[in-house]
PDB file of N, CA and C in Angstrom:
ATOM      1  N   UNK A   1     -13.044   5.407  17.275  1.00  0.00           N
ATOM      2  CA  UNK A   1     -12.660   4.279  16.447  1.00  0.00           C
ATOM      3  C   UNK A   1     -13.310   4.431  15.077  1.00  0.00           C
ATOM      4  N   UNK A   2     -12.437   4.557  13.963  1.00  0.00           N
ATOM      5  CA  UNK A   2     -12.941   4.253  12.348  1.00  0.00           C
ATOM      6  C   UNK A   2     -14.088   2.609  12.517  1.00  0.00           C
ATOM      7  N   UNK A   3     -15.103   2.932  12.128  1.00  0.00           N
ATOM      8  CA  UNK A   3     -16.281   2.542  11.361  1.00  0.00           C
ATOM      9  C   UNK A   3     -15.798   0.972  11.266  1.00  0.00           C
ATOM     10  N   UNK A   4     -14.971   1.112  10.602  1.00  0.00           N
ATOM     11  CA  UNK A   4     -14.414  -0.135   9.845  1.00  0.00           C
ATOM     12  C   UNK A   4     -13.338  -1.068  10.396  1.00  0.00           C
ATOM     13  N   UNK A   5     -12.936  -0.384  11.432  1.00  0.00           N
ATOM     14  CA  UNK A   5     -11.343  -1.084  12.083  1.00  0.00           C
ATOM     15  C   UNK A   5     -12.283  -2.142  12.851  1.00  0.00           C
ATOM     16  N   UNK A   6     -13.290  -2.709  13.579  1.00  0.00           N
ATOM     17  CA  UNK A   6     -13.135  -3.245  14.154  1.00  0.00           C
ATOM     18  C   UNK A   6     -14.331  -4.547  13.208  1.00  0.00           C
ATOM     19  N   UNK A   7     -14.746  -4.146  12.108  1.00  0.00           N
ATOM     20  CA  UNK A   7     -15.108  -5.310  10.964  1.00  0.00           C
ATOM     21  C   UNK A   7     -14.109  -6.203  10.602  1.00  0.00           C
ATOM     22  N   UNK A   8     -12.605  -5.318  10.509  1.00  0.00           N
ATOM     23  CA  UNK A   8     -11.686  -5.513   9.903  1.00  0.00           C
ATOM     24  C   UNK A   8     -10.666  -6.334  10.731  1.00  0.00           C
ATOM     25  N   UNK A   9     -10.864  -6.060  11.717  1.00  0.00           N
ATOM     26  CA  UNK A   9     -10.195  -6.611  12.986  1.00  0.00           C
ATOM     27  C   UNK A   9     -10.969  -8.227  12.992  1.00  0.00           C
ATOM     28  N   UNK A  10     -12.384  -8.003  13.079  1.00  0.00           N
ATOM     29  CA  UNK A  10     -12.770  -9.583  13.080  1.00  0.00           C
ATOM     30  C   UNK A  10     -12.630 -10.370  12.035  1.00  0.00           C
ATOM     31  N   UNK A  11     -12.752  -9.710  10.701  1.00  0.00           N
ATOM     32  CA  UNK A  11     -12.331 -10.304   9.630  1.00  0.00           C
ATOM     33  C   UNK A  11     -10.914 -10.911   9.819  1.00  0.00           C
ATOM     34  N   UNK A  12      -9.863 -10.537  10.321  1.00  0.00           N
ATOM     35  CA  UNK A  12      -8.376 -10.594  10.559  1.00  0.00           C
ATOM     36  C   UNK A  12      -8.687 -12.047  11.439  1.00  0.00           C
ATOM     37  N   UNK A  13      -9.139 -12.001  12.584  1.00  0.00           N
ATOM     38  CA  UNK A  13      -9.049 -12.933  14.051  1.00  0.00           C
ATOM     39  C   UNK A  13     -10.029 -14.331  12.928  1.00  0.00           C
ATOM     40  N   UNK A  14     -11.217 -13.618  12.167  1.00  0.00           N
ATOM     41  CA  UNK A  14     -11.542 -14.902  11.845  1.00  0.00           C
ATOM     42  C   UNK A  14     -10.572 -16.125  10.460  1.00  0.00           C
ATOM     43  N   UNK A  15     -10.175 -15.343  10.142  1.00  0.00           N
ATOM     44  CA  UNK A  15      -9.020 -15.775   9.001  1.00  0.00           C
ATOM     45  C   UNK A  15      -8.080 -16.643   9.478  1.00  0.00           C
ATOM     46  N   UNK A  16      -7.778 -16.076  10.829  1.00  0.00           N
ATOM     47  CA  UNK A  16      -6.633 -17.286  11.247  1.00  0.00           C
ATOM     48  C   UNK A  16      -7.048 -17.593  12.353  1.00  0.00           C
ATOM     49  N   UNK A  17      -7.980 -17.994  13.160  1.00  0.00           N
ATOM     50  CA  UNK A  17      -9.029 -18.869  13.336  1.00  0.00           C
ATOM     51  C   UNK A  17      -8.994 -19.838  12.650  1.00  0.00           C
ATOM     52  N   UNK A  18      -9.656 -19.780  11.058  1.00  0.00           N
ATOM     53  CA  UNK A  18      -9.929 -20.724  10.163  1.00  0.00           C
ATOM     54  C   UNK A  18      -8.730 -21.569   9.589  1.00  0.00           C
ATOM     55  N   UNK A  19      -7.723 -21.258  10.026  1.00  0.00           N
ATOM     56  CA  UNK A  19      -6.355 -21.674   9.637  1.00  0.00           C
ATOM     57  C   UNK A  19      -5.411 -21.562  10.786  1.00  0.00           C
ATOM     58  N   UNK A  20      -5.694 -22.545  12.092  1.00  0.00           N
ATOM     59  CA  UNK A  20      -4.965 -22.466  13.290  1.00  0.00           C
ATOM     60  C   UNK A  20      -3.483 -22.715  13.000  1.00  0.00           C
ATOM     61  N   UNK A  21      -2.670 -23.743  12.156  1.00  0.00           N
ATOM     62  CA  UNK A  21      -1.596 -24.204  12.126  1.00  0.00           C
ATOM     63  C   UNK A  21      -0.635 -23.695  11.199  1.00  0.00           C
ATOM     64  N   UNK A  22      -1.105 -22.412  10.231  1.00  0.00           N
ATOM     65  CA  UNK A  22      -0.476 -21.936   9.281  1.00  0.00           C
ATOM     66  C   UNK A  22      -0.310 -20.201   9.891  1.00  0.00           C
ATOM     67  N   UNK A  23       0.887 -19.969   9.036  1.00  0.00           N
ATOM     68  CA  UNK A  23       1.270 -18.550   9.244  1.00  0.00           C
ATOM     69  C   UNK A  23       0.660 -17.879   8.056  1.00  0.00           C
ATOM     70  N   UNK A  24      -0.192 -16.929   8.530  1.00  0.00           N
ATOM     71  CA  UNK A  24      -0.661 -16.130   7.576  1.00  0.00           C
ATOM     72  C   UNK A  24      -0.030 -14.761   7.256  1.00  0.00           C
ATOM     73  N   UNK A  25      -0.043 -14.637   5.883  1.00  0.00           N
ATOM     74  CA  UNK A  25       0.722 -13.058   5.514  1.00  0.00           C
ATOM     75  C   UNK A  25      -0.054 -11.936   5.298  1.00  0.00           C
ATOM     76  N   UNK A  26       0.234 -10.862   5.873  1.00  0.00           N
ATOM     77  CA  UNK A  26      -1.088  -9.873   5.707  1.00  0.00           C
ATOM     78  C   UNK A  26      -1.426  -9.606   4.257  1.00  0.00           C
ATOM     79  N   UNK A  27      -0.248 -10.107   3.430  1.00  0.00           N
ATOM     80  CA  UNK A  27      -0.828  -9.842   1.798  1.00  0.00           C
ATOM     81  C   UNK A  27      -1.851 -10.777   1.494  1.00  0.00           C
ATOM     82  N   UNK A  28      -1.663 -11.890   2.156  1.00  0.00           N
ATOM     83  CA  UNK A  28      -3.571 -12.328   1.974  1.00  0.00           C
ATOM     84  C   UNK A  28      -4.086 -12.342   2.722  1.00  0.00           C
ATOM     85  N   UNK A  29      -4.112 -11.902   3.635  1.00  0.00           N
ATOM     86  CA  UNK A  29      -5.339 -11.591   4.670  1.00  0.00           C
ATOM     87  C   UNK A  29      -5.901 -10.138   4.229  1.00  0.00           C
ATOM     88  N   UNK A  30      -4.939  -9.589   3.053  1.00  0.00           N
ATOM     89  CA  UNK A  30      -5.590  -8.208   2.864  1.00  0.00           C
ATOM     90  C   UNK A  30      -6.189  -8.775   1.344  1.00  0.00           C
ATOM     91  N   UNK A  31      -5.910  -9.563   0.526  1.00  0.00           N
ATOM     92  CA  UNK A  31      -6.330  -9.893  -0.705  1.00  0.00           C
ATOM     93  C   UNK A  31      -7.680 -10.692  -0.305  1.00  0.00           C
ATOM     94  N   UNK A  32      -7.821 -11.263   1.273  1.00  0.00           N
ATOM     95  CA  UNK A  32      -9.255 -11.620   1.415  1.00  0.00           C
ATOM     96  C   UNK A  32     -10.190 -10.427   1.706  1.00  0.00           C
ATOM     97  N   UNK A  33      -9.938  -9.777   2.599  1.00  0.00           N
ATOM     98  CA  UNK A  33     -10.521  -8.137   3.032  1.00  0.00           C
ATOM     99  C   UNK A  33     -10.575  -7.475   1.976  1.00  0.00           C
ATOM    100  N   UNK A  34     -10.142  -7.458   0.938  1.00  0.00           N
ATOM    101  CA  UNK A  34      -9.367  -6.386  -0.394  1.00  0.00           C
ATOM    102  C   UNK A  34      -9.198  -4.907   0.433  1.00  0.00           C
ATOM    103  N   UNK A  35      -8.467  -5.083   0.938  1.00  0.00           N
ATOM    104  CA  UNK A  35      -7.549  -3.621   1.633  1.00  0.00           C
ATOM    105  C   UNK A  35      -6.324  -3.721   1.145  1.00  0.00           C
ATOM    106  N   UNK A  36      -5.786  -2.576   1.811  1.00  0.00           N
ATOM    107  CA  UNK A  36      -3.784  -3.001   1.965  1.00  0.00           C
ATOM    108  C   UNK A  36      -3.559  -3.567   2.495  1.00  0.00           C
ATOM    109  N   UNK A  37      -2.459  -4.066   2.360  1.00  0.00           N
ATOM    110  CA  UNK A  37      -1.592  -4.845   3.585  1.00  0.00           C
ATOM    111  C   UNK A  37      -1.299  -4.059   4.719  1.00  0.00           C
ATOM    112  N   UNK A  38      -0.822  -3.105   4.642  1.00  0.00           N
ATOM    113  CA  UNK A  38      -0.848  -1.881   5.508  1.00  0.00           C
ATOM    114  C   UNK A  38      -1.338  -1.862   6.482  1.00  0.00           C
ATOM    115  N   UNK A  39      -2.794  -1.853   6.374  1.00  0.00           N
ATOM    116  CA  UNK A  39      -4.016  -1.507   7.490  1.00  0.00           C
ATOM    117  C   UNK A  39      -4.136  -2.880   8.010  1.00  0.00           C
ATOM    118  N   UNK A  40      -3.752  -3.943   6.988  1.00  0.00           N
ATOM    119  CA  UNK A  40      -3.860  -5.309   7.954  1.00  0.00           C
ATOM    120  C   UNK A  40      -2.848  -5.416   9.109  1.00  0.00           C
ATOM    121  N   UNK A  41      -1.365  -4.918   8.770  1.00  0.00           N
ATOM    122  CA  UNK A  41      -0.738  -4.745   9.359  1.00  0.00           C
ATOM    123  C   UNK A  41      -0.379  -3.865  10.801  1.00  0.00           C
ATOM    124  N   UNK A  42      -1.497  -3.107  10.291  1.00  0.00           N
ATOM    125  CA  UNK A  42      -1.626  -2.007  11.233  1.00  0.00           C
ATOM    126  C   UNK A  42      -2.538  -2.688  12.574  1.00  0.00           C
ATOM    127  N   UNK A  43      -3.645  -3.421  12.299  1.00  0.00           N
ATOM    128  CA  UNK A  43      -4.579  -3.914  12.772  1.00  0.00           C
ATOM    129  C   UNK A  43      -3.802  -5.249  13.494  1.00  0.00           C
ATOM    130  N   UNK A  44      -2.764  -6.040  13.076  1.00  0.00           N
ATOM    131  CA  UNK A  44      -2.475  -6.727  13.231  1.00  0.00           C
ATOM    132  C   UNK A  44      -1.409  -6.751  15.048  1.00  0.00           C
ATOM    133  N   UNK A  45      -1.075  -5.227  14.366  1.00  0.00           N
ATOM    134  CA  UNK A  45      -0.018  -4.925  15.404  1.00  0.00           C
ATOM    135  C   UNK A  45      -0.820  -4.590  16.739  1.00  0.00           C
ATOM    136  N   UNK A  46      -1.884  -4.098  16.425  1.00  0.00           N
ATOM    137  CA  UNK A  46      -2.815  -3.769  17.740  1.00  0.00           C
ATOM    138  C   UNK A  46      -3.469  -5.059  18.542  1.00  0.00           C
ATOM    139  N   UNK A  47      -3.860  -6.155  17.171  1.00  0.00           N
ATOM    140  CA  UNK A  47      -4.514  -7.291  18.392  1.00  0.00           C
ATOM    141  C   UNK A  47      -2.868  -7.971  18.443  1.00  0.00           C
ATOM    142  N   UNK A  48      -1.997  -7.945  18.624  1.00  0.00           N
ATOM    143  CA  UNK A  48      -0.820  -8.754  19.003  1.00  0.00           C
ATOM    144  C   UNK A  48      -0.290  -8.074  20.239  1.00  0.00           C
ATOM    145  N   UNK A  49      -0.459  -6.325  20.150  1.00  0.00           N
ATOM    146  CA  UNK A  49      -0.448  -5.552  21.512  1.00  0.00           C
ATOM    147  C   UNK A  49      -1.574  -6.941  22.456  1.00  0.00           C
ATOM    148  N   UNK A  50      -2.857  -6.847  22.112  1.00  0.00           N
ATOM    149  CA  UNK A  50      -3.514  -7.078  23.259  1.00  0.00           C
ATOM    150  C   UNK A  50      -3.823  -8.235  23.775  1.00  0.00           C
ATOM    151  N   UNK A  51      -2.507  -9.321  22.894  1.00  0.00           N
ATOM    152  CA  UNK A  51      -2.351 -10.563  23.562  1.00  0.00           C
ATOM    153  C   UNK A  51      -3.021 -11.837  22.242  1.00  0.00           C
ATOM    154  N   UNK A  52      -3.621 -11.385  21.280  1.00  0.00           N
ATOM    155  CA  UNK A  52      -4.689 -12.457  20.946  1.00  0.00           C
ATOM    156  C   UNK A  52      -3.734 -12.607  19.699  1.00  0.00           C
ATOM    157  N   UNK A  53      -2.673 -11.929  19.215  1.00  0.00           N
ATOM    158  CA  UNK A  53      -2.221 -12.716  17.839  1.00  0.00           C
ATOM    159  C   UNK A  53      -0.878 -12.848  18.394  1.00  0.00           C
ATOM    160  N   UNK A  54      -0.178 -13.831  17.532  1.00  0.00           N
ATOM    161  CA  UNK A  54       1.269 -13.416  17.228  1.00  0.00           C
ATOM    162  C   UNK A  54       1.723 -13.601  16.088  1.00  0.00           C
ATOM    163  N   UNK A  55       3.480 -13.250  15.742  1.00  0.00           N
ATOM    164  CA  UNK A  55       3.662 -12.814  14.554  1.00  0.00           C
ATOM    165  C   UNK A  55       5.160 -13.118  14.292  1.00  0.00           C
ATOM    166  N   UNK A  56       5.394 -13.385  13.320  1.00  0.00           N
ATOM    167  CA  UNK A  56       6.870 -13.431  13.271  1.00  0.00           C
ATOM    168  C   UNK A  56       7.070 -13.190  11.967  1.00  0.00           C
ATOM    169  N   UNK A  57       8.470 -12.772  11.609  1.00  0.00           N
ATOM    170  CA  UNK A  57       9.044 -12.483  10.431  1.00  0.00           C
ATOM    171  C   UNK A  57      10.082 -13.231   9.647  1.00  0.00           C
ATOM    172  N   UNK A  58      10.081 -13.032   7.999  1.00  0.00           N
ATOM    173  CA  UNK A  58      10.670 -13.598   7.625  1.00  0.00           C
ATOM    174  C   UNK A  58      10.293 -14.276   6.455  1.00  0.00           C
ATOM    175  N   UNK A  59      11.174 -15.475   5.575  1.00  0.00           N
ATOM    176  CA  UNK A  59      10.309 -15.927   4.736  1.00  0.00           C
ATOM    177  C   UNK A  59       9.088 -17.365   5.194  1.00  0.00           C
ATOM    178  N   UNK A  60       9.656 -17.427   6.051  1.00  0.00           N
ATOM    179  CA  UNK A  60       7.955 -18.129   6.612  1.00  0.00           C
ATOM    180  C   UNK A  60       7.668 -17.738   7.801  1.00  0.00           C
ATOM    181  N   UNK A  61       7.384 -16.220   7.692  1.00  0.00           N
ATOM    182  CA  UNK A  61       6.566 -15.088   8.616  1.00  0.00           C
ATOM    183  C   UNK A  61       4.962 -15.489   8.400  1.00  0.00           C
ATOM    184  N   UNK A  62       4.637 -14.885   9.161  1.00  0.00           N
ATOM    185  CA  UNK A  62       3.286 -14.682   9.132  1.00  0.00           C
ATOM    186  C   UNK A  62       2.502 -13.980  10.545  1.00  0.00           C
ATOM    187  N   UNK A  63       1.391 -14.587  10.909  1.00  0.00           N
ATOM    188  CA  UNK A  63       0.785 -14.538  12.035  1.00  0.00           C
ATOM    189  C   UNK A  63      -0.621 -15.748  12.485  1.00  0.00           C
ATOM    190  N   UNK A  64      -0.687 -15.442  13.648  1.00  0.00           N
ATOM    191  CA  UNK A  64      -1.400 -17.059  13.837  1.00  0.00           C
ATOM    192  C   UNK A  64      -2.136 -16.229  15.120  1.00  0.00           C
ATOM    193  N   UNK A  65      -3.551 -17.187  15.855  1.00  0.00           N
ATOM    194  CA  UNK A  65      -3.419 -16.770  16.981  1.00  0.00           C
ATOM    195  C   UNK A  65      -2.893 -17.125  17.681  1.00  0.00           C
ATOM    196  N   UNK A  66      -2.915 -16.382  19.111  1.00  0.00           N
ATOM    197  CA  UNK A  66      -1.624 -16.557  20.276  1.00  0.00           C
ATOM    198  C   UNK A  66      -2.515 -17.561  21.059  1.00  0.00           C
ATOM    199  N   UNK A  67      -3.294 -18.061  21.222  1.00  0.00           N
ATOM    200  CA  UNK A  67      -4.310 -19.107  21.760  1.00  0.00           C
ATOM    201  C   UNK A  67      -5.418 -19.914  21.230  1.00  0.00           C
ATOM    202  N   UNK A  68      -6.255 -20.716  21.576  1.00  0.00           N
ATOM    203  CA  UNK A  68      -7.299 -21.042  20.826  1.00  0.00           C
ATOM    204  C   UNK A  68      -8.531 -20.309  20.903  1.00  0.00           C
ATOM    205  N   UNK A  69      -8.920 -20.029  19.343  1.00  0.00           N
ATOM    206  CA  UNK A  69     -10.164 -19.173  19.191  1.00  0.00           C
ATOM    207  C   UNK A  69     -11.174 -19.616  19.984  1.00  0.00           C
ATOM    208  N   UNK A  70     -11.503 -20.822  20.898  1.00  0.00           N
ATOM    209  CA  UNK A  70     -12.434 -20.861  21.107  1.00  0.00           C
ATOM    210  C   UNK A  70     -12.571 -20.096  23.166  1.00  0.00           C
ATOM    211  N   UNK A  71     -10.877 -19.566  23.169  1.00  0.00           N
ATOM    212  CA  UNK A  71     -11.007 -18.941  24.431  1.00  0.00           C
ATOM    213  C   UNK A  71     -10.947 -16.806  23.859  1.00  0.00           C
ATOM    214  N   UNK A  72     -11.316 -16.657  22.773  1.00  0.00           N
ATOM    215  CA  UNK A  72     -11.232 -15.589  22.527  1.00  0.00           C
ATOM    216  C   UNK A  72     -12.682 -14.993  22.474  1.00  0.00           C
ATOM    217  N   UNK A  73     -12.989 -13.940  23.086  1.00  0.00           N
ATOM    218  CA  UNK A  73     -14.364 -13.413  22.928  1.00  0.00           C
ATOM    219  C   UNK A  73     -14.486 -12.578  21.990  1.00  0.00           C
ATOM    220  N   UNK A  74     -15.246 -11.801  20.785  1.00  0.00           N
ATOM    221  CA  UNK A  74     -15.836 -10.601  20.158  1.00  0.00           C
ATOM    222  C   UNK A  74     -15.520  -9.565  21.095  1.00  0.00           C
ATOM    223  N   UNK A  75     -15.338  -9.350  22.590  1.00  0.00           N
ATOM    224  CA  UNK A  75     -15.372  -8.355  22.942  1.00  0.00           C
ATOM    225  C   UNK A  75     -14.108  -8.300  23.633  1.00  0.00           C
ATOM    226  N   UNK A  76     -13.322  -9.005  23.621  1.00  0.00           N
ATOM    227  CA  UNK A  76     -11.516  -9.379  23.392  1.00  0.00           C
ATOM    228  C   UNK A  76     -10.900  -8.727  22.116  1.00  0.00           C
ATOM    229  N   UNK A  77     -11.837  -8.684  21.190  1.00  0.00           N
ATOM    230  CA  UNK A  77     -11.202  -8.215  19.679  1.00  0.00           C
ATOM    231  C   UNK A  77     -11.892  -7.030  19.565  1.00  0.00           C
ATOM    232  N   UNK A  78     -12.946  -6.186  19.783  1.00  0.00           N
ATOM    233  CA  UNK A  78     -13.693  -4.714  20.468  1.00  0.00           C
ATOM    234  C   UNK A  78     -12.491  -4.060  21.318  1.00  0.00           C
ATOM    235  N   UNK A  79     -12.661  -4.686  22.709  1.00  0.00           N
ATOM    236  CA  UNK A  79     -11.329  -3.944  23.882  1.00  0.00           C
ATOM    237  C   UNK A  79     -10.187  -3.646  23.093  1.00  0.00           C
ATOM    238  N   UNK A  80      -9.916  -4.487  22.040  1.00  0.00           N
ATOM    239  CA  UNK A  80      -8.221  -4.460  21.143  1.00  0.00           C
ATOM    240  C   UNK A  80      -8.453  -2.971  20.677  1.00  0.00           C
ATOM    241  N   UNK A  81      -9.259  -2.585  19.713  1.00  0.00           N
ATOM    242  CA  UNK A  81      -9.128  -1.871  18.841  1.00  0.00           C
ATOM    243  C   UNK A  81      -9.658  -0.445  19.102  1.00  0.00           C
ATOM    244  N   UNK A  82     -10.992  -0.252  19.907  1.00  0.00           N
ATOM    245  CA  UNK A  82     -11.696   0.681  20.419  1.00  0.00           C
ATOM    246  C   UNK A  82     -10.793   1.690  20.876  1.00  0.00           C
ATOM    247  N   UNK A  83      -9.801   1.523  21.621  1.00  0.00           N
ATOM    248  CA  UNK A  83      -9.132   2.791  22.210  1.00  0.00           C
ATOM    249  C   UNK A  83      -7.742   2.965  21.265  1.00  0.00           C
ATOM    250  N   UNK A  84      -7.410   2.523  20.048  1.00  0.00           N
ATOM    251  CA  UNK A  84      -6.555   3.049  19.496  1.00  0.00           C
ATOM    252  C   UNK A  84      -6.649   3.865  18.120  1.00  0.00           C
ATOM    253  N   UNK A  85      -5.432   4.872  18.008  1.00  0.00           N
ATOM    254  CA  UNK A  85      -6.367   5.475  17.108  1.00  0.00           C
ATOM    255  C   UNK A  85      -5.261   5.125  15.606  1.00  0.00           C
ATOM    256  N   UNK A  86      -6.323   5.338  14.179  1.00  0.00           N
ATOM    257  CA  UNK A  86      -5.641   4.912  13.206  1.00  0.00           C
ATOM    258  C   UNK A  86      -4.091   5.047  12.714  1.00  0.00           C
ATOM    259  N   UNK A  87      -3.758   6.244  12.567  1.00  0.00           N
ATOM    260  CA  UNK A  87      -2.430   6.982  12.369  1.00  0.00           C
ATOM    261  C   UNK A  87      -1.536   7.500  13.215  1.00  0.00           C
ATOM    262  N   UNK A  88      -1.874   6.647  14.669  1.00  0.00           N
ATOM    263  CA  UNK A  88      -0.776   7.247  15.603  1.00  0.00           C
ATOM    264  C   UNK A  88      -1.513   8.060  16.706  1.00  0.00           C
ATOM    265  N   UNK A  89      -0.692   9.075  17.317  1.00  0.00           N
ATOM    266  CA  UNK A  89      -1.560   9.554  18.228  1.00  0.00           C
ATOM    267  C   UNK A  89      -1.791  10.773  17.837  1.00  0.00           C
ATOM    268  N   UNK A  90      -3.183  11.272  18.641  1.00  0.00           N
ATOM    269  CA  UNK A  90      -3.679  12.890  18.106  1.00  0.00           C
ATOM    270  C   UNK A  90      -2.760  13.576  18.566  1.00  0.00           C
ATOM    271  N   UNK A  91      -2.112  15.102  18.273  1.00  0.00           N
ATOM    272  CA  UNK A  91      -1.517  16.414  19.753  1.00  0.00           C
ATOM    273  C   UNK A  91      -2.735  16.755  19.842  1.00  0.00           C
ATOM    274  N   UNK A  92      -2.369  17.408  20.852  1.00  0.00           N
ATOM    275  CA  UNK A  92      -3.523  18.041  21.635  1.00  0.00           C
ATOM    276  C   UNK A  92      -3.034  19.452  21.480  1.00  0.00           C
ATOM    277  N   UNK A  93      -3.933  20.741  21.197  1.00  0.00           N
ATOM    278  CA  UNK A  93      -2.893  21.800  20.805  1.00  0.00           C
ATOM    279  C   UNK A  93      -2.878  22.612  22.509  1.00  0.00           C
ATOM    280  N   UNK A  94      -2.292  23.180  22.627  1.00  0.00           N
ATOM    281  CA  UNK A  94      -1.955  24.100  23.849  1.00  0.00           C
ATOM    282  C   UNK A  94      -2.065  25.582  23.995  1.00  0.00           C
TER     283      UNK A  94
END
C-alpha cells in the first residue's frame, strides 16, 4: 500500500462524515486534500467496493457514506485500502 492512500482514504471517510446529508464531489474533496480528483476517485471507488461509501452520478452526483460514521471503524477504512493496489493490478512475469 502507497504511504499515503490510506491518510487519504481517512481524509475522504472524514469529509463526508462531517457532511452526512450532502453529496460530495470528488472535486472538493480533492480541493480539501489538494490532490486530483482522480486519486479521490480512485480511493473512492475502493471504500464503495468495501461497503462504507456510496455514490451516484450526475448533476447532483456525489458520494455520502453508506451508513453512520459512528458504526464505521479506522480499521474498516485500513481493511478497504491495504490490499489494493494503486494503478490496477501488477503481471506477474512467467
Amino acid at each position: 500500500m502507497n504511504n499515503t492512500r490510506f491518510a487519504t482514504a481517512v481524509h475522504i471517510m472524514t469529509l463526508l462524515a462531517d457532511s452526512p446529508e450532502e453529496w460530495l464531489t470528488s472535486e472538493w474533496m480533492a480541493g480539501s486534500i489538494n490532490i486530483n480528483p482522480v486519486v479521490v476517485r480512485k480511493e473512492l471507488g475502493v471504500l464503495r467496493n468495501a461497503g462504507l461509501v456510496a455514490s451516484r452520478q450526475g448533476k447532483e452526483g456525489g458520494s455520502q457514506l453508506s451508513r453512520n460514521a459512528s458504526e464505521i471503524r479506522i480499521s474498516d477504512i485500513y481493511s478497504a485500502v491495504k490490499n489494493t493496489e494503486v494503478l490496477g493490478k501488477k503481471k506477474s512475469k512467467s
